[in-house]
Protein backbone atom coordinates (compact mmCIF):
# COMPACT_ATOMS: atom_id res chain seq x y z
CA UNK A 1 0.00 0.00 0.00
CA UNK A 2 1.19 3.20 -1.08
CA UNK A 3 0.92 6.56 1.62
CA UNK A 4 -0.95 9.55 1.03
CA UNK A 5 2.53 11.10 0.44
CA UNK A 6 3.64 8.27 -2.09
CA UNK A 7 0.71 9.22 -4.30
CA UNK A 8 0.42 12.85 -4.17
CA UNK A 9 4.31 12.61 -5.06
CA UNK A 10 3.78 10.27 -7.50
CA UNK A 11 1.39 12.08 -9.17
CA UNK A 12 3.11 15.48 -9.30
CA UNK A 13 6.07 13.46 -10.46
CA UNK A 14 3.79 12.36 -13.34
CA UNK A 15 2.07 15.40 -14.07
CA UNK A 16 5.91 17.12 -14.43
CA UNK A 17 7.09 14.35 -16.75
CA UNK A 18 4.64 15.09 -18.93
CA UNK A 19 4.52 18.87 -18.64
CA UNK A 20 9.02 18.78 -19.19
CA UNK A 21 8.52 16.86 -22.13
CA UNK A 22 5.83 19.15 -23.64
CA UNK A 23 8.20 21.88 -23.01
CA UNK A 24 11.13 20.26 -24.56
CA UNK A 25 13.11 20.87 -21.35
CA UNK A 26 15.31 17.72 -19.67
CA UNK A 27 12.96 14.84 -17.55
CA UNK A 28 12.61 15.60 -14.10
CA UNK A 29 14.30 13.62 -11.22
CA UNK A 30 12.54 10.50 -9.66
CA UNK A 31 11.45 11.45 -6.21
CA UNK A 32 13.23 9.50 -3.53
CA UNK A 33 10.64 7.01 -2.38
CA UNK A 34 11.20 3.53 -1.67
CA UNK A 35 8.51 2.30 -3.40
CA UNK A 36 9.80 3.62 -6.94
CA UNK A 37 12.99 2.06 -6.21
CA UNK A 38 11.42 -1.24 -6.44
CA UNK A 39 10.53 -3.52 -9.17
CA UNK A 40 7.17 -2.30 -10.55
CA UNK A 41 4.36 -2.50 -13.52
CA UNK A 42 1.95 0.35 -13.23
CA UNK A 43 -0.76 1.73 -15.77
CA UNK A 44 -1.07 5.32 -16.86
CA UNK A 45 -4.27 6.97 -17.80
CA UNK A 46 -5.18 10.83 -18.81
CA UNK A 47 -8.82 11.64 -18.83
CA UNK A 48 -10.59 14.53 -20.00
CA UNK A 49 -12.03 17.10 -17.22
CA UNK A 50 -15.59 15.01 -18.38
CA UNK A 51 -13.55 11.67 -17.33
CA UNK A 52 -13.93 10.14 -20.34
CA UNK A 53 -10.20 8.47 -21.18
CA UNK A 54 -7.08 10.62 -23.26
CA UNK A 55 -4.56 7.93 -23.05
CA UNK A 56 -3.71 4.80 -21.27
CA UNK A 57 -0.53 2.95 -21.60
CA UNK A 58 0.59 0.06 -19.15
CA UNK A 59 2.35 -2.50 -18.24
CA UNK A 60 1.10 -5.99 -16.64
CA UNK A 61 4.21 -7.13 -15.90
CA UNK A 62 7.56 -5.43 -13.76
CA UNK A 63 10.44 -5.35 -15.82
CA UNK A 64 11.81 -1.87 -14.40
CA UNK A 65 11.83 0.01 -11.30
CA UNK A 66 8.17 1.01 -10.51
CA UNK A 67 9.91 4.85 -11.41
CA UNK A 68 11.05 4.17 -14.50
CA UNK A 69 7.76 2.36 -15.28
CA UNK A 70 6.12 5.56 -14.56
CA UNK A 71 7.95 7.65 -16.54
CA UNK A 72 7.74 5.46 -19.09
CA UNK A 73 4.36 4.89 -19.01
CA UNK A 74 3.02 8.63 -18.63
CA UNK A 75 5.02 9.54 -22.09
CA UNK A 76 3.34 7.01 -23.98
CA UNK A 77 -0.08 7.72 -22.43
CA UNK A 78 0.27 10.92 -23.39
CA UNK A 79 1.84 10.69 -27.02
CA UNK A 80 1.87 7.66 -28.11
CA UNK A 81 -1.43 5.92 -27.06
CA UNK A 82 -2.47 4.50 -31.23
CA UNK A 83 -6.68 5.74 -29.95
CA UNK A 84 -5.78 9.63 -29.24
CA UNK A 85 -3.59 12.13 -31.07
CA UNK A 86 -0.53 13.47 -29.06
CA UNK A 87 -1.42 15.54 -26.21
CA UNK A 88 -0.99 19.28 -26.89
CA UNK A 89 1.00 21.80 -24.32
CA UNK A 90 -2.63 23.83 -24.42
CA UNK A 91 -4.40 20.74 -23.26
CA UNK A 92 -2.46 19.89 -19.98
CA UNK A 93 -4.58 21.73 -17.47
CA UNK A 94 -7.64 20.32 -18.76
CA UNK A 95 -6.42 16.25 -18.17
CA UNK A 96 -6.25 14.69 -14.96
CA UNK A 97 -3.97 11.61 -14.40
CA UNK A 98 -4.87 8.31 -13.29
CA UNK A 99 -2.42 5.94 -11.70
CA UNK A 100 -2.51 2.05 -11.23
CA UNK A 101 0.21 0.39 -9.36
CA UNK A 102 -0.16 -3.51 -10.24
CA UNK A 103 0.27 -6.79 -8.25
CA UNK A 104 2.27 -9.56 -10.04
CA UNK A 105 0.03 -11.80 -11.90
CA UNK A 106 -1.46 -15.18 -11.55
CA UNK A 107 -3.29 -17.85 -13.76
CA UNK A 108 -6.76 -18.52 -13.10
CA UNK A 109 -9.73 -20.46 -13.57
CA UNK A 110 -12.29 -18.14 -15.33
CA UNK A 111 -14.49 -17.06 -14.27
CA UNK A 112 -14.66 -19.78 -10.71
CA UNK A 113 -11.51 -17.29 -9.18
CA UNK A 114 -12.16 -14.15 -10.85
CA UNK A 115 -13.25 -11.71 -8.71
CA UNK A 116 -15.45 -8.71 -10.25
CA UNK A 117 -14.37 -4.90 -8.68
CA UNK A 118 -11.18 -6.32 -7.30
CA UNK A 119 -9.03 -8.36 -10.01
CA UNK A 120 -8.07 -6.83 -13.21
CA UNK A 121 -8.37 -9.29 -16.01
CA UNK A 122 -5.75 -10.42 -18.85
CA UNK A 123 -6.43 -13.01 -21.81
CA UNK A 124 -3.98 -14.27 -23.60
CA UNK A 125 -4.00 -16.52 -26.44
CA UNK A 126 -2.29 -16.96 -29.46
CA UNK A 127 -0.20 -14.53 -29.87
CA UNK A 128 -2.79 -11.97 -28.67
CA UNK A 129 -3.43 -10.15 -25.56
CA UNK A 130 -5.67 -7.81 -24.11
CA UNK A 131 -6.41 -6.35 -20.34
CA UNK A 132 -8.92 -4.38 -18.36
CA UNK A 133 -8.07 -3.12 -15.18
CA UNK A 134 -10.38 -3.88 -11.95
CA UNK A 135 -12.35 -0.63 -12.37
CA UNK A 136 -13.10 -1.43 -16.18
CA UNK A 137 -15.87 -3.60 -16.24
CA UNK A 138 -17.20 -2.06 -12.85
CA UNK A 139 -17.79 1.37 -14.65
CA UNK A 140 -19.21 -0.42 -17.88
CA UNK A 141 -21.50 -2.21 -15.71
CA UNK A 142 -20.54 -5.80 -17.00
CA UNK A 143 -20.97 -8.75 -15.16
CA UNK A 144 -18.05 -11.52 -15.45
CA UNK A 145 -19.38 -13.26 -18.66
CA UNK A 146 -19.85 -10.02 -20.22
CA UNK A 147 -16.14 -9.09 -19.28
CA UNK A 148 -15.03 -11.82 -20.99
CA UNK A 149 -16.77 -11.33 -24.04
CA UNK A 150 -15.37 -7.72 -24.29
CA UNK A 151 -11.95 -8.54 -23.39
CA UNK A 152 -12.00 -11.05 -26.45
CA UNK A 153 -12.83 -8.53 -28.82
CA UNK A 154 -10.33 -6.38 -27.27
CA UNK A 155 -8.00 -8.90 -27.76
CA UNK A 156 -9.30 -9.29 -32.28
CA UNK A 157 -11.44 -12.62 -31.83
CA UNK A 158 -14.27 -12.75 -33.46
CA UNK A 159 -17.49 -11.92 -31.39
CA UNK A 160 -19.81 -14.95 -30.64
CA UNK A 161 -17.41 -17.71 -30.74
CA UNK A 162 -15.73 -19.92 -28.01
CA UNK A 163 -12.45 -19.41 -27.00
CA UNK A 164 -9.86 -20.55 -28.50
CA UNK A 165 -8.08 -24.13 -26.30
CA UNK A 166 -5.51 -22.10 -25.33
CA UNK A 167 -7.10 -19.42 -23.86
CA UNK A 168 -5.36 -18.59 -20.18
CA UNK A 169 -6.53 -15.85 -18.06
CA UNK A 170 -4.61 -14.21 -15.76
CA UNK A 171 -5.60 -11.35 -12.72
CA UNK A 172 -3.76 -9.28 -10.62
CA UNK A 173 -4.71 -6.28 -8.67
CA UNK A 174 -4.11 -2.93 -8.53
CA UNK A 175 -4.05 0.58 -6.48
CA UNK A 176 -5.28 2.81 -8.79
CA UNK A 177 -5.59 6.91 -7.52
CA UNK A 178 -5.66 9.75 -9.42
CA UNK A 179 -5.95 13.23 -9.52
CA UNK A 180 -9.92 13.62 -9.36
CA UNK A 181 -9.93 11.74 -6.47
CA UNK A 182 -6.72 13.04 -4.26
């Protein structure tokens, strides 16, 4: 569990990396916490002052400091996410950023040990791979099955038809905080 401090750290820390890059100016430092010292995966969204979604760029899996991951994370959120255009400088006061620091993940049974509201989902078969976090199918409304169904599209298989045999599904968890709610 992340403090109070941890987040509203992190979250300036986020807001600057954005703000340095749309200024051309060098990165900012890391802020010395622990916890971005560590091994960490961690999802980055923007949303608009409406909350609908500007960018989102994650990772499911640590292969970086939890910093680094960060960093990483809130550049490509906010330029390189393929469903938005790059963010603009004249846009940056009206987007609020969304954090979500990831557990590691663990195969499942689906849907007998998936829990709805507290495990974000993967699928991955294939080759392909697609992932909601917890909150996802909460704020669409969807019940398990219907999670499913969505994250196979997500993930390019056709709508309607069983999974593939080598379908695996995978949760974790995640602290996710943001701006709007700080």
């Amino acid at each position: 569990m992340l403090s109070q401090n941890d987040k509203r750290e992190i979250m300036a820390f986020v807001r600057e990396v954005v703000r340095m890059e749309l200024a051309g100016a060098d990165a900012p430092e890391l802020p010395e916490l622990e916890c971005l010292q560590r091994s960490g995966a961690c999802f980055v969204m923007l949303r608009d002052l409406c909350g609908c979604p500007r960018g989102c760029i994650g990772n499911v899996e640590a292969f970086e400091t939890l910093g680094e991951n960060l960093r990483r994370n809130a550049l490509n959120a906010a330029f390189t996410d393929p469903a938005f255009p790059p963010l603009e400088y004249d846009e940056l006061d009206e987007i609020q950023f969304e954090i979500s620091v990831l557990t590691p993940v663990q195969e499942i049974v689906f849907p007998a040990e998936f829990q709805l509201g507290r495990d974000g989902i993967i699928l991955q078969t294939g080759g392909r791979k697609a992932v909601f976090l917890p909150h996802i199918p909460v704020e669409q409304r969807w019940d398990a099955q219907q999670t499913a169904e969505f994250l196979a599209r997500k993930a390019g298989l056709p709508a309607g038809e069983p999974l593939p045999h080598d379908a695996k599904f995978y949760t974790f968890q995640a602290e996710t905080f943001g701006e709007r709610t700080m």
